[in-house]
Structures are given as structure tokens and as C-alpha cells.
Protein backbone atom coordinates (compact mmCIF):
# COMPACT_ATOMS: atom_id res chain seq x y z
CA UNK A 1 95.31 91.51 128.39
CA UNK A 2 96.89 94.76 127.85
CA UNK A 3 94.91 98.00 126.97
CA UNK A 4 96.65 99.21 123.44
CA UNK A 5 94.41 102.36 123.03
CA UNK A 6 90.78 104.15 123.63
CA UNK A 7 89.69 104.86 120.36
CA UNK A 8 87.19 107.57 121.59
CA UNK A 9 83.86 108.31 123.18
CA UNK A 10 80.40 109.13 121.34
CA UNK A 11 81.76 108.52 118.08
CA UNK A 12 79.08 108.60 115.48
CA UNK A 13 79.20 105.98 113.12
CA UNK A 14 78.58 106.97 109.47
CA UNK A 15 78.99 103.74 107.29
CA UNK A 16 80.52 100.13 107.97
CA UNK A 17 81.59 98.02 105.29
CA UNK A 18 82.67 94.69 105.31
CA UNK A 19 84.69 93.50 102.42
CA UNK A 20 86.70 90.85 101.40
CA UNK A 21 90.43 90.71 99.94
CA UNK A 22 92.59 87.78 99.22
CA UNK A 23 90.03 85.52 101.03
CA UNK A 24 90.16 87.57 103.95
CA UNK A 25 87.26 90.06 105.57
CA UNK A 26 88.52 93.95 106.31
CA UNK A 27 85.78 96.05 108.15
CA UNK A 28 86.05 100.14 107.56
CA UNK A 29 84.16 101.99 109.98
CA UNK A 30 83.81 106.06 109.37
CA UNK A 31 82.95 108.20 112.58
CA UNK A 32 82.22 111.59 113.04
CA UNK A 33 82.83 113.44 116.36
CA UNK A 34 82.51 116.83 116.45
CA UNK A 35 82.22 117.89 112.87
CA UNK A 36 85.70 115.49 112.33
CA UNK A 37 85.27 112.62 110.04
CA UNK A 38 87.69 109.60 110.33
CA UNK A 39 87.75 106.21 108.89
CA UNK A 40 89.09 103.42 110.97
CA UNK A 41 90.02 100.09 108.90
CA UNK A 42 90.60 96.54 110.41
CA UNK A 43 92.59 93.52 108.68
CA UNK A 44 91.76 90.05 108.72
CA UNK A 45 88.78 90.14 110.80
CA UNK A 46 86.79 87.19 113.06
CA UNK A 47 84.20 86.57 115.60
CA UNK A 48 82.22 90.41 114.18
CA UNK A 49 79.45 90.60 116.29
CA UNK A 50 77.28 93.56 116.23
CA UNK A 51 74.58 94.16 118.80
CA UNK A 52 71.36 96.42 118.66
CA UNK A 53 71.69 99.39 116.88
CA UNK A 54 70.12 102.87 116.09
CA UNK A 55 70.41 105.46 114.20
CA UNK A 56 72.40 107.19 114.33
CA UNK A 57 74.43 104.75 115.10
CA UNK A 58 76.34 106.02 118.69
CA UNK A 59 79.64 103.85 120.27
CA UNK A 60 79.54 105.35 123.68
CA UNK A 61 83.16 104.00 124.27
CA UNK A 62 85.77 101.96 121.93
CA UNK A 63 89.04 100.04 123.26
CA UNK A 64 91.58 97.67 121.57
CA UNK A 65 92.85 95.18 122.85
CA UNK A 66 96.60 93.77 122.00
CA UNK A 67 96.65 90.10 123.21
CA UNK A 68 99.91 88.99 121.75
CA UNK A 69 101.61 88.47 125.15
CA UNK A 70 98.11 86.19 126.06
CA UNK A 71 99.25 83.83 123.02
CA UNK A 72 96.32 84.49 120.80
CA UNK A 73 96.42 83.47 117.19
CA UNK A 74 98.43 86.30 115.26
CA UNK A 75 95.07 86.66 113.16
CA UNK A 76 92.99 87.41 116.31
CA UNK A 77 95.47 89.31 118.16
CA UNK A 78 93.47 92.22 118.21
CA UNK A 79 90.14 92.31 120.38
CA UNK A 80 88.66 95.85 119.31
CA UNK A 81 84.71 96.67 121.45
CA UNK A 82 82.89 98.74 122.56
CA UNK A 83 83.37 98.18 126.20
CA UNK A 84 80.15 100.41 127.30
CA UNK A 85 77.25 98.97 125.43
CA UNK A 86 78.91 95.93 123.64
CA UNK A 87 77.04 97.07 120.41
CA UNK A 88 80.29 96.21 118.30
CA UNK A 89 83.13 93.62 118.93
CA UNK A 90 85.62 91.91 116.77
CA UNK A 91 88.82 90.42 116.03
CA UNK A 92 91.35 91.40 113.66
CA UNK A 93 94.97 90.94 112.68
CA UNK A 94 96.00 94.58 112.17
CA UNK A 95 94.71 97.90 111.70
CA UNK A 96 94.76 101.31 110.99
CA UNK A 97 93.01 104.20 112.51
């Protein structure tokens, strides 16, 4: 399993939605972190889990996870969590931050 990037620490999270396009579920997920608003967006997603949460909503730490070279399906080859509390974890095919 090979560590593609650390999306950030004590991101705020400011809206998730879940939608679906051409039979297929995209999450967006907008953060704020100090005073900076971004919205990262996930193709294709599986397995969504989401834990306990608060509000605001706080991901102390977010990774992804590029498990091409572990021979996962190409529409799972993307683990994405929150590796700290495990609040949020998912699957996707692509995405865009």
C-alpha cells in the first residue's frame, strides 16, 4: 500500500454531498482550514462509511491511499480515511482535490 498524499490536518468540514451520475456515486466534501475554503470531489465511490460525528464536523488527519500496485479493482483503487479517528473512509476511482 503506498501513501499517495496527506490531505491535511483539522480540516473543518462544511457540507458533504453524495450524488449520483451515470449510475455511479461522487462524494464532494468542502473544508475550511484557516479561513481557506476547498472542495475535494471523489469519483465512483464504494464501501462510504462514516463514523460518529459532531459539529462541527473536525477530520483530525486525512490520507489516500493508491493501491493499484496491490491489484485492487480500478474502481476501488483509491482508499481515502481519516487515519486518526476513522470518522470517514471510502473508496473511489479517481479524484480531485
Amino acid at each position: 500500500m503506498k501513501s499517495v498524499i496527506n490531505i491535511g490536518t483539522l480540516l473543518r468540514v462544511t457540507e458533504i454531498l453524495i450524488s449520483e451520475e451515470d449510475e455511479k456515486v461522487n462524494v464532494a466534501i468542502s473544508v475550511s482550514k484557516d479561513n481557506e475554503k476547498s472542495t475535494m470531489r471523489f469519483y465512483n465511490v464504494s464501501n462510504f462509511k462514516m463514523g460518529y460525528f459532531t459539529y462541527p464536523m473536525v477530520i483530525d488527519s486525512m490520507e489516500i491511499f493508491d493501491h493499484k500496485e496491490d491489484g485492487w479493482s480500478k474502481e476501488q483503487r483509491f482508499e481515502i480515511r481519516d487515519y486518526e479517528e476513522g470518522s470517514l473512509g471510502f473508496c473511489c476511482e479517481n479524484y480531485k482535490l
